[in-house]
Protein backbone atom coordinates (compact mmCIF):
# COMPACT_ATOMS: atom_id res chain seq x y z
CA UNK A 1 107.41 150.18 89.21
CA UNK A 2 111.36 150.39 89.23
CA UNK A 3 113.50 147.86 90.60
CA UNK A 4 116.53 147.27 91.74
CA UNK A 5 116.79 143.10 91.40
CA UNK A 6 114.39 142.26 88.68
CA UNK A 7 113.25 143.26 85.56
CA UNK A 8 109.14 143.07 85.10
CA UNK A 9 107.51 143.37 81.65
CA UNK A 10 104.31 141.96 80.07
CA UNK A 11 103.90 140.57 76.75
CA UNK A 12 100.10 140.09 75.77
CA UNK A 13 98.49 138.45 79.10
CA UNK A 14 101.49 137.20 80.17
CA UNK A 15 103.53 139.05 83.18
CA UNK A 16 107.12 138.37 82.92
CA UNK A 17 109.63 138.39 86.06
CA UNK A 18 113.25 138.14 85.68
CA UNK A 19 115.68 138.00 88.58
CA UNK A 20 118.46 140.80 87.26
CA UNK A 21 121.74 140.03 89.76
CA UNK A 22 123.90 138.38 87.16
CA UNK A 23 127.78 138.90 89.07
CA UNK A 24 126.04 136.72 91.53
CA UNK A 25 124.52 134.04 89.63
CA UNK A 26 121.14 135.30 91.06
CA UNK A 27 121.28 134.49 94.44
CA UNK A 28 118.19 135.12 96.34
CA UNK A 29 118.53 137.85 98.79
CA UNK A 30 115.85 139.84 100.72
CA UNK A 31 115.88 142.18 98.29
CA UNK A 32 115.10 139.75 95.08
CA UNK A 33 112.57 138.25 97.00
CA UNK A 34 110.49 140.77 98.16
CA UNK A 35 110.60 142.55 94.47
CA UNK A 36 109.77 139.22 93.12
CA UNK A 37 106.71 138.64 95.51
CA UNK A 38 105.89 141.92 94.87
CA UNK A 39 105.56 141.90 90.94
CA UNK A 40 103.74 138.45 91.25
CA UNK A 41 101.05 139.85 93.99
CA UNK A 42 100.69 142.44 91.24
CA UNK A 43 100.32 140.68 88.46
CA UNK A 44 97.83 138.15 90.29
CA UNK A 45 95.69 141.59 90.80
CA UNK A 46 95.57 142.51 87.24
CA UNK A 47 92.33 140.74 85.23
CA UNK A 48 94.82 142.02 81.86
CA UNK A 49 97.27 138.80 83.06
CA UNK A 50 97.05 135.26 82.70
CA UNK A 51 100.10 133.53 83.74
CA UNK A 52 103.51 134.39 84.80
CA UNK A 53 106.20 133.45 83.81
CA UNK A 54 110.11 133.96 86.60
CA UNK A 55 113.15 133.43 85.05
CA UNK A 56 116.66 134.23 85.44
CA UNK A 57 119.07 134.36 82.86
CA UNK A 58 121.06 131.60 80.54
CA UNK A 59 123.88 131.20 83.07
CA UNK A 60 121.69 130.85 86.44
CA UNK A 61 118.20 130.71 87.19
CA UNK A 62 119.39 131.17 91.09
CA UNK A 63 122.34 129.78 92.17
CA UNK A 64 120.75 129.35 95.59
CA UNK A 65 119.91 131.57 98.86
CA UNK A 66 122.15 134.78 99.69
CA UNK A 67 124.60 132.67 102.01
CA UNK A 68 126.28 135.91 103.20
CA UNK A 69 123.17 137.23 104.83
CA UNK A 70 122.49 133.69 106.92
CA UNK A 71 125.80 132.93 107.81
CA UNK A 72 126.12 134.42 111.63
CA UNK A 73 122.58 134.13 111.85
CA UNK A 74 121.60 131.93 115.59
CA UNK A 75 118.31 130.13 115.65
CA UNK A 76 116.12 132.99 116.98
CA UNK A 77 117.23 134.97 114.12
CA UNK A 78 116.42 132.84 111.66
CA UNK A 79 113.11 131.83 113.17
CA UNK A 80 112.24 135.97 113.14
CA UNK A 81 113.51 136.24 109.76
CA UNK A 82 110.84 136.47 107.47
CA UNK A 83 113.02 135.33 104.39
CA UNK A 84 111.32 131.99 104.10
CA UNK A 85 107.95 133.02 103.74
CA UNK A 86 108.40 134.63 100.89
CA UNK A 87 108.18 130.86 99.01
CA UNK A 88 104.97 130.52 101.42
CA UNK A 89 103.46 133.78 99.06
CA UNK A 90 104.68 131.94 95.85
CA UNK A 91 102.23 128.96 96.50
CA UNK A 92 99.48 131.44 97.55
CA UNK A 93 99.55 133.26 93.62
CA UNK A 94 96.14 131.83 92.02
CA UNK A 95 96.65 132.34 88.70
CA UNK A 96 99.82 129.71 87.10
CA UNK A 97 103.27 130.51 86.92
CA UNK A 98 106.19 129.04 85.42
CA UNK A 99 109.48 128.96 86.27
CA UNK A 100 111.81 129.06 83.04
CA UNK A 101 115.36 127.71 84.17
CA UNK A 102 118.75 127.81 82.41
CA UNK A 103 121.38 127.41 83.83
CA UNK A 104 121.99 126.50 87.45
CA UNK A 105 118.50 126.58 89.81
CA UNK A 106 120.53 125.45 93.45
CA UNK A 107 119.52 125.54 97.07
CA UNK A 108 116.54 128.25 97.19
CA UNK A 109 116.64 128.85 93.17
CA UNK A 110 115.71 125.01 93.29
CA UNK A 111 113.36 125.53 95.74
CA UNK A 112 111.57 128.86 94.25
CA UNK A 113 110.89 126.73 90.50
CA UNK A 114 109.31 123.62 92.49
CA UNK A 115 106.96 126.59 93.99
CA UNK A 116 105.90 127.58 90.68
CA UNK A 117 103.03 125.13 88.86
CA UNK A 118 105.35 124.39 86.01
CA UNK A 119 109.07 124.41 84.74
CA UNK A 120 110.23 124.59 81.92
CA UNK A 121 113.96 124.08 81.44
CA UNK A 122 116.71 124.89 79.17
CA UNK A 123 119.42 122.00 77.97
CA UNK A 124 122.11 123.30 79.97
CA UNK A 125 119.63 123.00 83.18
CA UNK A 126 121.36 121.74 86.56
CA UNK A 127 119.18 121.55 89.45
CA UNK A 128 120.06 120.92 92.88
CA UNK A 129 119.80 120.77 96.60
CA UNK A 130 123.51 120.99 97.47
CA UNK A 131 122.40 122.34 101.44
CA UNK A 132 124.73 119.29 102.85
CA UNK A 133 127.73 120.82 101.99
CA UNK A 134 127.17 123.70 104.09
CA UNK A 135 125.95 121.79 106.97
CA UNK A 136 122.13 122.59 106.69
CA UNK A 137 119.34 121.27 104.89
CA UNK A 138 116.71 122.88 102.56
CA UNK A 139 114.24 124.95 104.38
CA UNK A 140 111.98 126.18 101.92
CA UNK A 141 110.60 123.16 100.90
CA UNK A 142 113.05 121.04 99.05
CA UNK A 143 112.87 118.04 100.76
CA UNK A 144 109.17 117.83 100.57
CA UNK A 145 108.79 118.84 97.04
CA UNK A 146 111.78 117.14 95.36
CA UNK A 147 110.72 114.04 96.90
CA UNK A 148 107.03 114.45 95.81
CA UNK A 149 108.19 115.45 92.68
CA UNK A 150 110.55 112.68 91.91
CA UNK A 151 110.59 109.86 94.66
CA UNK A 152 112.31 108.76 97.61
CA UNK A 153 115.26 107.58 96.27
CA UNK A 154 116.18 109.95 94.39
CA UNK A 155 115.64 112.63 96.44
CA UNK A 156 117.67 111.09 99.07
CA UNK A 157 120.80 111.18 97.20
CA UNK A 158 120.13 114.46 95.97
CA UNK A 159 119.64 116.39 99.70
CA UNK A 160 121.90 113.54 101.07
CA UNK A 161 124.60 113.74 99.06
CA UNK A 162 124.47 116.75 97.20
CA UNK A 163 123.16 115.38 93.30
CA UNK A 164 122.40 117.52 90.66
CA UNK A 165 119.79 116.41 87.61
CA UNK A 166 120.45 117.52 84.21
CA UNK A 167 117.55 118.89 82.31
CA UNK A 168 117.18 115.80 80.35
CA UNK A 169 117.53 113.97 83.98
CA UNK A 170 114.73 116.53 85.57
CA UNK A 171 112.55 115.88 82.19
CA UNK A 172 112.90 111.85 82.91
CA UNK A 173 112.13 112.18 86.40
CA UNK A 174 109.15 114.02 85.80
CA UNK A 175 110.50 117.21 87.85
CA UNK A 176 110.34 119.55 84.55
CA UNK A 177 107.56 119.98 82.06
CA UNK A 178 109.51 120.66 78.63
CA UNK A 179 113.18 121.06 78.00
CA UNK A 180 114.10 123.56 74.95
CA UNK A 181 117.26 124.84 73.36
CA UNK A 182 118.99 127.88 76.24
CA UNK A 183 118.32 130.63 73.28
CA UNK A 184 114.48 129.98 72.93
CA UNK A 185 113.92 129.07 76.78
CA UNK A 186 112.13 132.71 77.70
CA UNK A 187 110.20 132.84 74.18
CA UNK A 188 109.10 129.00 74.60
CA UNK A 189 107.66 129.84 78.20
CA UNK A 190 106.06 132.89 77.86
CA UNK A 191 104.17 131.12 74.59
CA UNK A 192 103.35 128.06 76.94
CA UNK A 193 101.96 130.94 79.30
CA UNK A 194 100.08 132.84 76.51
CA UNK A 195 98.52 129.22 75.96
CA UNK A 196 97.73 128.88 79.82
CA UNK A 197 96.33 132.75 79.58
CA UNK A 198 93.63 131.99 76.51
CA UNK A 199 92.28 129.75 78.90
CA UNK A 200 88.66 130.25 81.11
CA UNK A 201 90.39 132.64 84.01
CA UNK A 202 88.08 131.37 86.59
CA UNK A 203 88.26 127.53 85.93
CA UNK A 204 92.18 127.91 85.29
CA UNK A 205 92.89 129.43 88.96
CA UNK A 206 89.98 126.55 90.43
CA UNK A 207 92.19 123.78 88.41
CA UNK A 208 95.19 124.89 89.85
CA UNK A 209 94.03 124.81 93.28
CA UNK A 210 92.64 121.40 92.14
CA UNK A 211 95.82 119.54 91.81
CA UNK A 212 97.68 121.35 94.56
CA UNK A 213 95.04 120.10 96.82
CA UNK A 214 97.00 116.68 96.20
CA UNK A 215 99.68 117.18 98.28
CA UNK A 216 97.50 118.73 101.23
CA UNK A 217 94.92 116.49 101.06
CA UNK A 218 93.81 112.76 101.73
CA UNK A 219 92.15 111.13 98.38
CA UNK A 220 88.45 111.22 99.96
CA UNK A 221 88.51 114.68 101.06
CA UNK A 222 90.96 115.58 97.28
CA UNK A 223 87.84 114.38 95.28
CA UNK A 224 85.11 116.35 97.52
CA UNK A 225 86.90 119.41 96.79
CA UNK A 226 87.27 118.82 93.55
CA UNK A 227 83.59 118.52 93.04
CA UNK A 228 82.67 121.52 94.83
CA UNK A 229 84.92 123.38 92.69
CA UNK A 230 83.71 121.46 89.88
CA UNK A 231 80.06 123.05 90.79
CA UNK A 232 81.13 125.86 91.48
CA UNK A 233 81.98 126.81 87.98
CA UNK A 234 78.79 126.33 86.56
CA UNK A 235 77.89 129.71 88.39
CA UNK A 236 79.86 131.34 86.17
CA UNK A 237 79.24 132.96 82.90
CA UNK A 238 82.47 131.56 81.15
CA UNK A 239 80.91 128.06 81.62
CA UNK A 240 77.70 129.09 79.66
CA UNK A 241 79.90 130.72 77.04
CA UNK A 242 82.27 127.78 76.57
CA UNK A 243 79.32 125.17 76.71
CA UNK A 244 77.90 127.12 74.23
CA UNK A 245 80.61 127.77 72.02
CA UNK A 246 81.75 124.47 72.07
CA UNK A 247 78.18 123.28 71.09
CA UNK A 248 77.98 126.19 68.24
CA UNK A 249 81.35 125.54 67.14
CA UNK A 250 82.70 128.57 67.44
CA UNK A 251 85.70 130.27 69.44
CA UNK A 252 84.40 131.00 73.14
CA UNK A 253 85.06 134.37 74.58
CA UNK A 254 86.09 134.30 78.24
CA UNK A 255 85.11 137.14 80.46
CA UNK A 256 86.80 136.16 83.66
CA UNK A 257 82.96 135.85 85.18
């Protein structure tokens, strides 16, 4: 497909999604969005991918929502406006995806990499939920994911008063994965997805939904579902095949099966 916002590539099993407005550090309009959701929904429906990987570029990831296109908007708009559930499709992609950020990830960008499963940052990193200073708060999930992510206090300050974490900060906090050099970023996340992509399709989309189940989820009713899952798995023919590999000592071949 051709698009106007992003540019979408594949290399080996991993699909690629980079947000291409660069005079406007990325921001996230309608536009972005939907192309976004729209490679990812794609991607998810191809047994060739793995894992996706969104970036931006080395200045921005996404400096944060398209203000202009919210700022008249009343309350009945904005409850109409289906801009926000486009975050609500991001956590509904089974197979991973990683956010690779350089640069500044702000407001929404923020928002859109603590969707994704991991993140993987660049040294010159800065994320933020800076919504205070234009008299709103985060409303696609930044106060419920920073603070999961890395505590109350810190959280607090950062949607309260408007505090950015360095890469090295968002490392420390446990908010980013890896941090890498801004020139290898994209190459060091798309080889972190090829490593996700070698993996048993089946059990890696069944993991994922594993560990989100955390956050939805009281411990008792976390570990049933893990178990069922758990079962379920030994259904499939990639669980005979890696048993048996592993017991042969030999490379398993995954069918996605």
């Amino acid at each position: 497909m051709t698009y106007e916002y992003i540019l979408a590539r594949t290399e080996g099993r991993v699909g690629i999604v980079q947000f291409n407005r660069p005079k406007a550090m990325n921001a996230l309009n309608r536009g972005l969005m939907s192309e976004t959701m729209d490679a990812l929904d794609a991607f998810d429906a191809d047994d060739a991918i793995g894992c996706m990987v969104v970036a931006g570029n080395e200045r921005a990831f996404a400096a944060g929502a398209d203000i202009k296109e919210m700022a008249g908007a009343t309350p009945a708009q904005m409850l109409d406006n289906p801009f926000i559930d486009y975050w609500d499709r991001l956590r509904k992609i089974s197979k991973p995806v990683i956010a690779a950020v350089s640069g500044y990830a702000l407001g929404g960008g923020c928002e859109l990499a603590m969707a994704c499963d991991m993140i993987v940052a660049s040294e010159t990193a800065r994320f933020g939920q800076p919504e205070i200073n234009l008299g709103i708060i985060p409303g696609a999930g930044g106060t419920q994911r920073m603070t999961l992510a890395v505590g109350k206090a810190l959280a607090m300050e950062m949607i309260l008063n408007g505090r950015f974490l360095t890469a090295d900060e968002a490392y420390k906090f446990g908010l980013v994965n890896r941090v890498f050099p801004a020139e290898v970023l994209l190459e060091e996340a798309v080889k972190l997805a090829g490593e996700l992509a070698a993996r048993a399709p089946v059990a890696l989309r069944l993991a994922k939904e594993a560990v989100n189940a955390v956050y939805e989820m009281s411990l008792q009713a976390g570990l049933a579902h893990e178990r069922r899952l758990f079962y379920m798995l030994f259904s499939t023919e990639d669980q005979t095949e890696g048993m048996d590999a592993f017991i042969n000592k030999r490379k398993a071949n995954w069918q996605g099966k």
